[in-house]
C-alpha atoms as a PDB file:
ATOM      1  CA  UNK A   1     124.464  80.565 107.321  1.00  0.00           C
ATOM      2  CA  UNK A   2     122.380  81.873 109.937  1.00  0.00           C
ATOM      3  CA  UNK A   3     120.639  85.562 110.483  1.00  0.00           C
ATOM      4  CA  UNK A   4     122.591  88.365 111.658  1.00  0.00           C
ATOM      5  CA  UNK A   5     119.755  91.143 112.473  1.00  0.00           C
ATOM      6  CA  UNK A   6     123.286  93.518 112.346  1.00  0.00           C
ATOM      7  CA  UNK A   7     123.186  93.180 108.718  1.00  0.00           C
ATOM      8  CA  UNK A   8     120.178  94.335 107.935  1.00  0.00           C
ATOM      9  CA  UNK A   9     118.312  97.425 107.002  1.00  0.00           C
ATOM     10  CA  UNK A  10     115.608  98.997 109.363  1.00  0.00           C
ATOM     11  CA  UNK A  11     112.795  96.622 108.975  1.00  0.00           C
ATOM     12  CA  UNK A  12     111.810  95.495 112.689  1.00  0.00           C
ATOM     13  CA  UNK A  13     112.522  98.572 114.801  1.00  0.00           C
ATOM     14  CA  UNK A  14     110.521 101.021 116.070  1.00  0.00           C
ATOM     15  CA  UNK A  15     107.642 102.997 114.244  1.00  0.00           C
ATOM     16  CA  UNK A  16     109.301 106.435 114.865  1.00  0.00           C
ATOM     17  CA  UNK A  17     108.229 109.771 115.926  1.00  0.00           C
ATOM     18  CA  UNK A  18     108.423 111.802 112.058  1.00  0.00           C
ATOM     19  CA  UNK A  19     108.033 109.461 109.697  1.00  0.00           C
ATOM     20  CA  UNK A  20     107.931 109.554 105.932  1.00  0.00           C
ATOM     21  CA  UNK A  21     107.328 106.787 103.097  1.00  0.00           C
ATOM     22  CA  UNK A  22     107.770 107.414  99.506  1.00  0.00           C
ATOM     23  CA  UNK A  23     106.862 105.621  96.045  1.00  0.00           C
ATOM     24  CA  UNK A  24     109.275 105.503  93.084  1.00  0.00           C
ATOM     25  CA  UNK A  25     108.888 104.669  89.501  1.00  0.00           C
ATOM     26  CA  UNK A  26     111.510 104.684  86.976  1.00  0.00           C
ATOM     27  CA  UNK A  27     111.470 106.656  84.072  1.00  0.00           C
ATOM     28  CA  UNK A  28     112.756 103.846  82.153  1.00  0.00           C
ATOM     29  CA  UNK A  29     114.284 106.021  79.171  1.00  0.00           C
ATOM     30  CA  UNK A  30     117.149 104.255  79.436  1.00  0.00           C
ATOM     31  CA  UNK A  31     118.266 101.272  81.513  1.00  0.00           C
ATOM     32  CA  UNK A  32     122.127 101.838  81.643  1.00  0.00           C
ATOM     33  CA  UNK A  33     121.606 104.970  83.073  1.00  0.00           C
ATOM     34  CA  UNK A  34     119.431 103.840  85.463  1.00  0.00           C
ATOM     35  CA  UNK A  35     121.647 101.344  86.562  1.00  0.00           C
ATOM     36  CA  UNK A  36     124.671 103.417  86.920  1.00  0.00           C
ATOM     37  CA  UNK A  37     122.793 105.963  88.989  1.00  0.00           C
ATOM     38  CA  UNK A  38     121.075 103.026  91.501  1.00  0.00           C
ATOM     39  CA  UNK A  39     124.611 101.978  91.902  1.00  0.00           C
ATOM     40  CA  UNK A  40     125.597 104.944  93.036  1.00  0.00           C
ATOM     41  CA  UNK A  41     122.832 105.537  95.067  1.00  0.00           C
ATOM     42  CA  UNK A  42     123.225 102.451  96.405  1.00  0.00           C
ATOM     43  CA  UNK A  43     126.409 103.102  97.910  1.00  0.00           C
ATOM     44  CA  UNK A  44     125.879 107.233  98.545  1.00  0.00           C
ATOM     45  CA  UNK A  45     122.232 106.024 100.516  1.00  0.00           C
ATOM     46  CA  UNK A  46     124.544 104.779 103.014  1.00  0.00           C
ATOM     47  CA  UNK A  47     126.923 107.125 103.631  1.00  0.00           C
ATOM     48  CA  UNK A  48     124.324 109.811 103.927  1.00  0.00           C
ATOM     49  CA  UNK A  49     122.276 107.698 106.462  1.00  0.00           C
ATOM     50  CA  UNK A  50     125.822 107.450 108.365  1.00  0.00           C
ATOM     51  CA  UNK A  51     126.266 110.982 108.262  1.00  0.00           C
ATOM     52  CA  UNK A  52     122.846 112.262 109.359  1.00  0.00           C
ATOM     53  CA  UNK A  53     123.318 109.646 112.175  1.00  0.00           C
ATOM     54  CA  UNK A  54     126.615 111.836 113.538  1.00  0.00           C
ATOM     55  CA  UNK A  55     124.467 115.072 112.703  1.00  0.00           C
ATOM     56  CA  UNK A  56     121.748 113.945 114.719  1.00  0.00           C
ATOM     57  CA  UNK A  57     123.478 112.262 117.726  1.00  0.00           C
ATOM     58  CA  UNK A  58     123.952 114.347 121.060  1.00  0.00           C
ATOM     59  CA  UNK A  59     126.190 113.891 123.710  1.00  0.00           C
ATOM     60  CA  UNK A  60     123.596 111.998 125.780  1.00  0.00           C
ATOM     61  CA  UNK A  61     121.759 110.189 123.034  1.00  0.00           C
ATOM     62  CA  UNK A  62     122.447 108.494 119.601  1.00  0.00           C
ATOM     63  CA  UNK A  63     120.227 109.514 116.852  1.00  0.00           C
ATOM     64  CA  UNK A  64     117.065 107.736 116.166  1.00  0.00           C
ATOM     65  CA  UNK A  65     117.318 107.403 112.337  1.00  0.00           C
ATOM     66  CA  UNK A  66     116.197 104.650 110.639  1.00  0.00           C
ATOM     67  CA  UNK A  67     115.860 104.143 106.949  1.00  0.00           C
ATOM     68  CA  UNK A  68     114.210 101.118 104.664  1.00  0.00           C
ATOM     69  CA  UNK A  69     114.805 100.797 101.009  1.00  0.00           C
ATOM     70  CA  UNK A  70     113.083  98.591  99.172  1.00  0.00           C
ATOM     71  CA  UNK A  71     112.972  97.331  95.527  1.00  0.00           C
ATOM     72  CA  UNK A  72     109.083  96.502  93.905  1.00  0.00           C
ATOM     73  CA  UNK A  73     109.725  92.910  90.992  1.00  0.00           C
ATOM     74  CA  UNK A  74     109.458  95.240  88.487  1.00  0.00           C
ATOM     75  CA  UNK A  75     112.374  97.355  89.670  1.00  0.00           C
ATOM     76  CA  UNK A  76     114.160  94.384  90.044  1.00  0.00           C
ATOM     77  CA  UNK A  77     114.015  92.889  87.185  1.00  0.00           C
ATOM     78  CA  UNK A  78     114.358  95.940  84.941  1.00  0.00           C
ATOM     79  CA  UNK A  79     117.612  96.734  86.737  1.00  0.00           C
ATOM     80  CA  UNK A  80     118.953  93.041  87.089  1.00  0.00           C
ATOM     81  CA  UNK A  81     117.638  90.907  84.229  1.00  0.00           C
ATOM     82  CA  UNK A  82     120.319  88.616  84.575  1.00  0.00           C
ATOM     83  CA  UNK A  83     120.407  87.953  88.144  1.00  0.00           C
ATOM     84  CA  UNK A  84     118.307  85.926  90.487  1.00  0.00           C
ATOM     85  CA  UNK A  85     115.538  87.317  92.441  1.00  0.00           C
ATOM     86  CA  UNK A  86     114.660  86.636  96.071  1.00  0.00           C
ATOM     87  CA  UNK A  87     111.954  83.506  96.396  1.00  0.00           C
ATOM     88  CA  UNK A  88     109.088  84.947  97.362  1.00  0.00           C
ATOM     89  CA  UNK A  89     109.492  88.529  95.582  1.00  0.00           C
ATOM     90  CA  UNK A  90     106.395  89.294  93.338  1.00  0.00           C
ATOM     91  CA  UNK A  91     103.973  91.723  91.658  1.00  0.00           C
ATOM     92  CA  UNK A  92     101.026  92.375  93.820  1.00  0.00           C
ATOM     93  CA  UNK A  93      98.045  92.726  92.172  1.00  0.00           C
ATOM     94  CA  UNK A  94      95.425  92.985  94.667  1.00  0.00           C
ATOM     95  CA  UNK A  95      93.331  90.703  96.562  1.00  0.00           C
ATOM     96  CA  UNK A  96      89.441  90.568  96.704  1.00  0.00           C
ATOM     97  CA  UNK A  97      86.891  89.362  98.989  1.00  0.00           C
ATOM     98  CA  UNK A  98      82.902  88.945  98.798  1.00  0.00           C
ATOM     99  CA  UNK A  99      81.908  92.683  99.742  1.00  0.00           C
ATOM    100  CA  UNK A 100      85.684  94.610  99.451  1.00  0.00           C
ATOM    101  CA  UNK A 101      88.929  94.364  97.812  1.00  0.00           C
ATOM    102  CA  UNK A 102      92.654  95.338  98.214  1.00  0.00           C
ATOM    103  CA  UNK A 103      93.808  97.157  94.913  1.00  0.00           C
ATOM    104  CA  UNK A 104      97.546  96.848  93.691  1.00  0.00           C
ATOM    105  CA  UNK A 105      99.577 100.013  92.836  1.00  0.00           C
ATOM    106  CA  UNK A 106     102.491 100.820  90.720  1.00  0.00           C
ATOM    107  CA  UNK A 107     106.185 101.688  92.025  1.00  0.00           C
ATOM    108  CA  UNK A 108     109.416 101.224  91.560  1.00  0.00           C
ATOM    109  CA  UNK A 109     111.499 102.270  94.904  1.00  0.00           C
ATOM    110  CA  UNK A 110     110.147 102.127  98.429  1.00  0.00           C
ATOM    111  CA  UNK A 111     111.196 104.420 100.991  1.00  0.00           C
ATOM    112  CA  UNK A 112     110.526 104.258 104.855  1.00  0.00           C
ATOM    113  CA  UNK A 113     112.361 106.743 106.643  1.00  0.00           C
ATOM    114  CA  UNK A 114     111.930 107.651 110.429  1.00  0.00           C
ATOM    115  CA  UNK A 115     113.482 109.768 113.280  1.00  0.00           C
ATOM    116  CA  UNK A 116     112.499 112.126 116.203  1.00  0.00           C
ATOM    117  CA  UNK A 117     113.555 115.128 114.242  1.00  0.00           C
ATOM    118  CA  UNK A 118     111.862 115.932 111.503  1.00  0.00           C
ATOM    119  CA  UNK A 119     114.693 117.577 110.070  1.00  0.00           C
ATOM    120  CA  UNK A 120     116.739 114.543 109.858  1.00  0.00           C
ATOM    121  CA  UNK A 121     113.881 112.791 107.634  1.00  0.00           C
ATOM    122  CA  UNK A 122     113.252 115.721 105.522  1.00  0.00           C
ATOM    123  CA  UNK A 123     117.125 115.857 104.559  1.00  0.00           C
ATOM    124  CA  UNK A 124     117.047 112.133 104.364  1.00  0.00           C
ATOM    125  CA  UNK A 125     114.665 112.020 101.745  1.00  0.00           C
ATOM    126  CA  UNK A 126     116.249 115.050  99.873  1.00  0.00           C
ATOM    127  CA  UNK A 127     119.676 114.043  99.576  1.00  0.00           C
ATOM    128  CA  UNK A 128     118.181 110.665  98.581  1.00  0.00           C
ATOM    129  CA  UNK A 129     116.566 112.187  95.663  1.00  0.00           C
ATOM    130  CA  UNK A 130     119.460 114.043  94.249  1.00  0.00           C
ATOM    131  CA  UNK A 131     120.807 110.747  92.985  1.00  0.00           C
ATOM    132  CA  UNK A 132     116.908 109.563  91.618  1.00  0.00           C
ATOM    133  CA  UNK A 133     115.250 112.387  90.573  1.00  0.00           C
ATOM    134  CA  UNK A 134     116.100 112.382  86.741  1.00  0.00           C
ATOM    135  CA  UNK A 135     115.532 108.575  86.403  1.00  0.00           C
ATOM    136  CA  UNK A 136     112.582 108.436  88.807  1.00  0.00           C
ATOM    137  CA  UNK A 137     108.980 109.999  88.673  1.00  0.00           C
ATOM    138  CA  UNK A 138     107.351 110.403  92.495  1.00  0.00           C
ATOM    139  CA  UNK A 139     104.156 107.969  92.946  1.00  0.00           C
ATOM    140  CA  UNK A 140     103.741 108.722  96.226  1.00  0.00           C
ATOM    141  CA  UNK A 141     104.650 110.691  99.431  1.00  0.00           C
ATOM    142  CA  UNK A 142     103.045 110.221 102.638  1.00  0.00           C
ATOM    143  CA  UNK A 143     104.556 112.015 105.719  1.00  0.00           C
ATOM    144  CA  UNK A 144     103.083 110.635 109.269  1.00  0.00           C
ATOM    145  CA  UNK A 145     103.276 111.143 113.022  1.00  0.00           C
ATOM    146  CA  UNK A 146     102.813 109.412 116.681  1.00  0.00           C
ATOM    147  CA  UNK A 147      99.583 109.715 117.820  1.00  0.00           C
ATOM    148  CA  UNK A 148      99.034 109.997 121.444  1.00  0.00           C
ATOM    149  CA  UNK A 149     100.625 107.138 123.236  1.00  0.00           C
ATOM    150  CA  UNK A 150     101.531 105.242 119.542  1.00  0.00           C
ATOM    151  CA  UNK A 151      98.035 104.427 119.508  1.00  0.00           C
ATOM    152  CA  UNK A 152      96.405 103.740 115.903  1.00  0.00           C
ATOM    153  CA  UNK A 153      94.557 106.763 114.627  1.00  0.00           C
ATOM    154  CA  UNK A 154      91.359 104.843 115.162  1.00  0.00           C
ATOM    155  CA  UNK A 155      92.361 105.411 119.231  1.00  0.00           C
ATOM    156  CA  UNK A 156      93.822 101.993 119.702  1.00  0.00           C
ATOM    157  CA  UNK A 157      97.065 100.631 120.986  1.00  0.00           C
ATOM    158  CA  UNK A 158      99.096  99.545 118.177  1.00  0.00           C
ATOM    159  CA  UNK A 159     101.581  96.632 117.651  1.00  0.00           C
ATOM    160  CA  UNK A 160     100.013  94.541 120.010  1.00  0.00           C
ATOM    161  CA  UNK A 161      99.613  91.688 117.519  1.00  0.00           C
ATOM    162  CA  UNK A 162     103.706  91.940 116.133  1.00  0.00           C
ATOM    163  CA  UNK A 163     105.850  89.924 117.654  1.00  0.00           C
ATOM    164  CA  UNK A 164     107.756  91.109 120.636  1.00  0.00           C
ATOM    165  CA  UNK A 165     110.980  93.633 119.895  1.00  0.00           C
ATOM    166  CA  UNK A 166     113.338  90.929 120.828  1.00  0.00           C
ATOM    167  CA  UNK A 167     111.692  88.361 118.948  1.00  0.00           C
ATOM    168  CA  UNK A 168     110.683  90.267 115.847  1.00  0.00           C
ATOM    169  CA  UNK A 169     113.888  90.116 113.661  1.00  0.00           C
ATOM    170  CA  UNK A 170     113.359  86.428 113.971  1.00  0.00           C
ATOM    171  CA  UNK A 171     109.914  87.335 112.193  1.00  0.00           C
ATOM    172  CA  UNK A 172     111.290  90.106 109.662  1.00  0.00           C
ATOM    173  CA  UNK A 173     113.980  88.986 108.169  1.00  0.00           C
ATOM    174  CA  UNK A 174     114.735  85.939 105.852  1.00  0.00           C
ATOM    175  CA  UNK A 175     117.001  83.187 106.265  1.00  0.00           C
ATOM    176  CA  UNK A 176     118.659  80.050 105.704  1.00  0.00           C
ATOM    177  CA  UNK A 177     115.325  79.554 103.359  1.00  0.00           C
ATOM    178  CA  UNK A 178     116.917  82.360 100.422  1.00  0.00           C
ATOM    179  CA  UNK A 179     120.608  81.751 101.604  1.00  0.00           C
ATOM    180  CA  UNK A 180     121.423  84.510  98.919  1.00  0.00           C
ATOM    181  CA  UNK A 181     119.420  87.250 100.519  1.00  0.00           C
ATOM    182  CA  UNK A 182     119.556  86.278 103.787  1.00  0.00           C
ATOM    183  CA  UNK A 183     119.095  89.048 106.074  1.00  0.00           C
ATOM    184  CA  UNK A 184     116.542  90.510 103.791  1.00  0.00           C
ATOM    185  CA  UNK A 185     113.198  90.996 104.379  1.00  0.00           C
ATOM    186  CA  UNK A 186     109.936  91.264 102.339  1.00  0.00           C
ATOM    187  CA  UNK A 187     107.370  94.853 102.776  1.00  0.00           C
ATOM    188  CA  UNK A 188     103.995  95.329 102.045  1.00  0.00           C
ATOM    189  CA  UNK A 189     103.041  98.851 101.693  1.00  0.00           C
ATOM    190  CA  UNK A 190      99.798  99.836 101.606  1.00  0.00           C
ATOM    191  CA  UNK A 191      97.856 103.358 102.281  1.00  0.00           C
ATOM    192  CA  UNK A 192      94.091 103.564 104.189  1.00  0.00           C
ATOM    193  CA  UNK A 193      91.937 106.675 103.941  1.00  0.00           C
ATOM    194  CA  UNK A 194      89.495 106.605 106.695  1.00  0.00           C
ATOM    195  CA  UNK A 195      85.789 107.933 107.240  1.00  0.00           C
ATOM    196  CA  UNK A 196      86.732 109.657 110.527  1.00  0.00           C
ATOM    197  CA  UNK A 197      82.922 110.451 111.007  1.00  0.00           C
ATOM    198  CA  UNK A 198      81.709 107.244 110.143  1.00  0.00           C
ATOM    199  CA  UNK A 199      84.233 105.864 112.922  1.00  0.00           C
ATOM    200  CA  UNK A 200      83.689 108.380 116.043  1.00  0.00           C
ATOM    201  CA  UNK A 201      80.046 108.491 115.736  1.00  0.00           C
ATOM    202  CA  UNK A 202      80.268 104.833 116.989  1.00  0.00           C
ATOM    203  CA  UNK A 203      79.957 104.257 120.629  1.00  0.00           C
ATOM    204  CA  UNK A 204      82.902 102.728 122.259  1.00  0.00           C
ATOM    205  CA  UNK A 205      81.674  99.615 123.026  1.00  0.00           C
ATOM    206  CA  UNK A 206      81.048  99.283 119.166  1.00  0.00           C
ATOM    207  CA  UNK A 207      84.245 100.333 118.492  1.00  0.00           C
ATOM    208  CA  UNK A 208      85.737  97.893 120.621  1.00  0.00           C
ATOM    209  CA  UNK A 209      83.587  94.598 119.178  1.00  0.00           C
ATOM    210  CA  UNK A 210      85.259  95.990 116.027  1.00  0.00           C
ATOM    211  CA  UNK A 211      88.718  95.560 116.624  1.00  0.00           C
ATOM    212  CA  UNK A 212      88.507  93.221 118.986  1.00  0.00           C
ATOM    213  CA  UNK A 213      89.824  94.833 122.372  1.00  0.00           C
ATOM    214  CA  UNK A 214      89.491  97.377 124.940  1.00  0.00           C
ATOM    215  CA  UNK A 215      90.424 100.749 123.905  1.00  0.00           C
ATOM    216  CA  UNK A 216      91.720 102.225 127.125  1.00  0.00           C
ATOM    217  CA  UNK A 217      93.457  98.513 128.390  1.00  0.00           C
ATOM    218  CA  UNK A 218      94.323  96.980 125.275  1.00  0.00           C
ATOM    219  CA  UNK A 219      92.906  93.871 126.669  1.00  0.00           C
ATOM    220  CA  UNK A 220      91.550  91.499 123.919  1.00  0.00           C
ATOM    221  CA  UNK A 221      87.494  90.511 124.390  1.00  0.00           C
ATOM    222  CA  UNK A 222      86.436  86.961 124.677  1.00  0.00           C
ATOM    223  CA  UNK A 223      85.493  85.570 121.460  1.00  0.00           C
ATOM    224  CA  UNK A 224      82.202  86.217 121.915  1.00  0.00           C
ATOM    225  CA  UNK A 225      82.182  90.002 122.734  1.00  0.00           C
ATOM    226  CA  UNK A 226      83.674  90.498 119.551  1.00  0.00           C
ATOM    227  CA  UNK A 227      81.976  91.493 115.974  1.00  0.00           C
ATOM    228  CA  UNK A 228      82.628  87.959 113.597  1.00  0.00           C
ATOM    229  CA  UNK A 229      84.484  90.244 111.439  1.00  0.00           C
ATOM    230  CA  UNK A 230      86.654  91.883 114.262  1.00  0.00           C
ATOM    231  CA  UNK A 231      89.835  92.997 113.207  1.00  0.00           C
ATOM    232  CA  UNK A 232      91.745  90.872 115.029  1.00  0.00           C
ATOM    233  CA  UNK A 233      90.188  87.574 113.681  1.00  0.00           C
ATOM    234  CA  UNK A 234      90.028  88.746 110.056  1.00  0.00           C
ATOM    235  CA  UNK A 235      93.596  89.647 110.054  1.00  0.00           C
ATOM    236  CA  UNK A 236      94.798  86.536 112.017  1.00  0.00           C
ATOM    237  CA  UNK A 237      96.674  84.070 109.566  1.00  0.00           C
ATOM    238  CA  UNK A 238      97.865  80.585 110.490  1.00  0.00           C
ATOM    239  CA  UNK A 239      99.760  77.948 109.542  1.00  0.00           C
ATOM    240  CA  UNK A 240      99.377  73.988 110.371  1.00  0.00           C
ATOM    241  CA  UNK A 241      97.479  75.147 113.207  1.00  0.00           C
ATOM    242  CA  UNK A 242     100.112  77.570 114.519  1.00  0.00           C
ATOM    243  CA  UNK A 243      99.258  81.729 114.061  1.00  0.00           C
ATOM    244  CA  UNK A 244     101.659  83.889 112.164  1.00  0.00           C
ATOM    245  CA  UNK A 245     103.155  86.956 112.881  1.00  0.00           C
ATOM    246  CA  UNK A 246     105.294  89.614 111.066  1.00  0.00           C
ATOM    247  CA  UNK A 247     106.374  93.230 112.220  1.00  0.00           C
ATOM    248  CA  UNK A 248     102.904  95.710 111.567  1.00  0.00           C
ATOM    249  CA  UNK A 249     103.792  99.400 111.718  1.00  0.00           C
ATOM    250  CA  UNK A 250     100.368 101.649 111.014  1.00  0.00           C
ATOM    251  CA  UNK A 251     101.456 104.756 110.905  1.00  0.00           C
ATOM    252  CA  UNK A 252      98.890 108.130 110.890  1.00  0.00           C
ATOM    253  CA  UNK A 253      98.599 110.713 108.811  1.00  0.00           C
ATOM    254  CA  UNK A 254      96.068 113.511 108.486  1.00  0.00           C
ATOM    255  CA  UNK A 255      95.355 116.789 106.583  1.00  0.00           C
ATOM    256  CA  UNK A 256      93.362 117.143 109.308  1.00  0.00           C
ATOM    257  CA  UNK A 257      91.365 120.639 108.109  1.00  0.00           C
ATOM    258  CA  UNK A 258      90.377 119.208 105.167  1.00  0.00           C
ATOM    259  CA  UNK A 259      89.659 115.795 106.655  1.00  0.00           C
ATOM    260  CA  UNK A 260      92.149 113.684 104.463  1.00  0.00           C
ATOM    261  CA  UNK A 261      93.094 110.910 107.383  1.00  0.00           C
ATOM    262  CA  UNK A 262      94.161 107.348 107.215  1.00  0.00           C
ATOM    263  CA  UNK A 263      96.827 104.959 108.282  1.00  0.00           C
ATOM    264  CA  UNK A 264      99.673 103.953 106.302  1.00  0.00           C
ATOM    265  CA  UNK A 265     100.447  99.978 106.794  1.00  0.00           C
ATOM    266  CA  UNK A 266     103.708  98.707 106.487  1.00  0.00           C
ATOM    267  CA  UNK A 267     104.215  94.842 107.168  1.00  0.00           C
ATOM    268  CA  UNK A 268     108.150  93.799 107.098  1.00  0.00           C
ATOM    269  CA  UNK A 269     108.089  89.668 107.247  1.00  0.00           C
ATOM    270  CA  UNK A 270     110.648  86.915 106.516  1.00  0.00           C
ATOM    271  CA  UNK A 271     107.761  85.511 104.211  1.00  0.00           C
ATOM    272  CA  UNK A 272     105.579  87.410 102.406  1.00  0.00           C
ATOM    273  CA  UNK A 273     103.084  84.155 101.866  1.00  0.00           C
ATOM    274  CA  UNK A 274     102.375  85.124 105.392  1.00  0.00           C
ATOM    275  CA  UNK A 275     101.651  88.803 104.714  1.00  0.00           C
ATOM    276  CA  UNK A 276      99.595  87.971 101.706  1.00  0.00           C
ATOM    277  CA  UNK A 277      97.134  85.671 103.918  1.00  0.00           C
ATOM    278  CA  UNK A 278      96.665  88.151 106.432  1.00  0.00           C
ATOM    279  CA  UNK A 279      95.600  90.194 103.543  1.00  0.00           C
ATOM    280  CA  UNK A 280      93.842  87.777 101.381  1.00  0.00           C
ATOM    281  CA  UNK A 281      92.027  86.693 105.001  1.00  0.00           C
ATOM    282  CA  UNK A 282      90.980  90.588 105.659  1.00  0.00           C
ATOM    283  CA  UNK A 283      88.805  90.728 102.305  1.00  0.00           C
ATOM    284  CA  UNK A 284      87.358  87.316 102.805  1.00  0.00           C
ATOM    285  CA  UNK A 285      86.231  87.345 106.137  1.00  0.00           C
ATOM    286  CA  UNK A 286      85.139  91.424 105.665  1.00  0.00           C
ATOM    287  CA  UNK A 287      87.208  93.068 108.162  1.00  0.00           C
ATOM    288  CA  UNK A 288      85.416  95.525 110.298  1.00  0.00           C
ATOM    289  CA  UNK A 289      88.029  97.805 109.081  1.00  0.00           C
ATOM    290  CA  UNK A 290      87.333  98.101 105.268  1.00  0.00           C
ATOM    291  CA  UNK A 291      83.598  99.141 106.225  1.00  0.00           C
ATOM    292  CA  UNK A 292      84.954 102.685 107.028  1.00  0.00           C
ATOM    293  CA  UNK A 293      87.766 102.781 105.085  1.00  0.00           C
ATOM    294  CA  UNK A 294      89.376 103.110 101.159  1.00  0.00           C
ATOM    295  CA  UNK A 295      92.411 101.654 100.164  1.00  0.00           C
ATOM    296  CA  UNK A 296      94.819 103.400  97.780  1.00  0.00           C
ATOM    297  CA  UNK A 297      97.338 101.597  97.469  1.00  0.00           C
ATOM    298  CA  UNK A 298      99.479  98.479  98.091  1.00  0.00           C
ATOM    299  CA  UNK A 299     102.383  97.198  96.760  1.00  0.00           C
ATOM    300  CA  UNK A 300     105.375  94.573  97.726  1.00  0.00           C
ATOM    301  CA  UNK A 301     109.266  95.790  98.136  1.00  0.00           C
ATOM    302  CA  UNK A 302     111.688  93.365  98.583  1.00  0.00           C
ATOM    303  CA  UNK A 303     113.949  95.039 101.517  1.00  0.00           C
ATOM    304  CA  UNK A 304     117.830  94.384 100.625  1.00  0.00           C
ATOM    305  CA  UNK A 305     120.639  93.628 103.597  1.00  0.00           C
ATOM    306  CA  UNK A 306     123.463  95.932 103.487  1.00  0.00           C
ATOM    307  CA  UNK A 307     125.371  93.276 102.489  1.00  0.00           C
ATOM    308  CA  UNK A 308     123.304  93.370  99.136  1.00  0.00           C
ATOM    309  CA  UNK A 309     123.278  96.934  99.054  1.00  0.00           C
ATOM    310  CA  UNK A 310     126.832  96.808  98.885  1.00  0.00           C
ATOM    311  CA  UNK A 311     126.804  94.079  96.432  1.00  0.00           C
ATOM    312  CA  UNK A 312     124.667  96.554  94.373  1.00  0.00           C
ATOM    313  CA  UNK A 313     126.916  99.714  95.096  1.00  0.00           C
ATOM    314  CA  UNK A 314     130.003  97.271  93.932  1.00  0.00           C
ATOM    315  CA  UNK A 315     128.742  96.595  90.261  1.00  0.00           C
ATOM    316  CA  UNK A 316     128.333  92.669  91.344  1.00  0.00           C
ATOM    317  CA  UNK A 317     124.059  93.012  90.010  1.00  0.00           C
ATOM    318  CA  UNK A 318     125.232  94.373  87.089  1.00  0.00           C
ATOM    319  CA  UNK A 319     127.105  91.768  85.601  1.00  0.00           C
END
């Protein structure tokens, strides 16, 4: 059985211009309901993506929708009791270092939804929720944009430390390792409010020894130009000598008037073990990052194929 990136959901492709992620938790008033309506959701989720596709599309250019659903353990298990769950699919509950930490949060569904049109993810998101909003209560909403050139909205390039596009599925999406959700992949989702003023009142070379590269080039510093806690050695994870990658998407969002800005992380790997050292290495080794910056939330969604999804829609999780 080998990885077919065709069956899969939108978990290594691009960050998008509109974008929107959204939280879930289940009433849990009663579970047969809840199951009947996932089912169905499961199955209307991708006809409506399908149709918004054609809606969107233009003679010259296919539409640039992309959707992720994801399920938290919790969800899982209170919707599938009797079926097996993928391998590495937990309950994070937060990670903490010498000076900061990395707090868990709650929720049930996981939504990551993305186009050029902001239209198209606004009616995304709204047909989704007539089949979840009497079993689900919102946790979270969090719309975002492109910043200038897809830079960070710290001012620095993004995505230069994810694998390459053609490469990345390779990194995203499990394997022969979880045969029965092969094709998945495993998300961490996790929101960063940012002290703006803190940031631009340092100088750029500061700014730079703090993440680690030039900000107009993208260039990484030699070792030594760079802060100890730079955020490209505290986030660097490897494994028998060999560094790790998955598929980082940091996403901005801003109320700008009222000063409410921060970057929403979403990592999509084939193991989460990776994703967790990244994070667990971030607290320990004090990222330059967390010194500006408050975490609200993180939590781990276990990204179905559409194979599964099907599975799902056909009663077959259920049983």
């Amino acid at each position: 059985m080998t990885v077919n990136p065709l069956k899969a959901q939108d978990v290594w492709k691009d960050v998008g211009e509109h974008v929107q992620f959204t939280v879930l938790k289940f009433k849990r008033i009663d579970r047969a309901k809840t199951q009947a309506a996932i089912q169905e959701f499961a199955d209307r989720s991708q006809a409506i993506i399908r149709s918004l596709r054609i809606r969107d599309s233009h003679l010259a250019t296919e539409s640039s929708l992309k959707v992720a659903i994801g399920f938290s353990e919790a969800a899982w298990e209170y919707l599938f009791p009797n079926q097996p769950k993928p391998a590495e699919l937990e309950t994070f509950s937060g990670v903490k270092g010498p000076e900061y930490e990395m707090p868990a949060s709650t929720g049930d569904l996981f939504f990551h939804i993305r186009a050029s049109n902001e239209a198209v993810v606004y009616e995304a998101q709204t047909q989704f929720m007539r089949f979840l909003k009497n079993i689900t209560d919102v946790v979270d909403e969090t719309k975002g944009f492109r910043y200038f050139e897809g830079r960070a909205i710290i001012g620095f390039i993004d995505g230069t430390e994810a694998p390459a596009v053609e490469d990345a599925a390779g990194y995203a999406l499990i394997g022969e390792e979880d045969p029965k959700f092969i094709n998945g992949a495993y998300a961490f989702a996790q929101k960063w409010h940012h002290n703006m003023d803190f940031w631009g009142h340092l100088n750029n070379e500061t700014q730079e020894k703090a993440i680690g590269r030039e900000k107009f080039t993208d260039l990484e510093l030699e070792d030594d130009d760079k802060f100890k806690n730079a955020h490209n050695v505290a986030s660097k994870f490897e494994k028998n000598g060999e560094e790790q990658k998955i598929v980082r998407m940091n996403v901005p969002f801003s109320d700008p008037a009222s000063g409410n800005t921060g970057t929403y992380f979403i990592g999509y790997s084939r193991y989460w073990s990776v994703t967790k050292g990244m994070l667990t290495n971030m607290v320990e080794q004090s990222d330059y990052l967390l010194t500006f910056s408050d975490i609200l939330s993180g939590q781990l969604f276990f990204i179905p194929s559409r194979d599964t999804l099907a599975d799902i829609a056909d009663g077959v999780y259920n049983q």
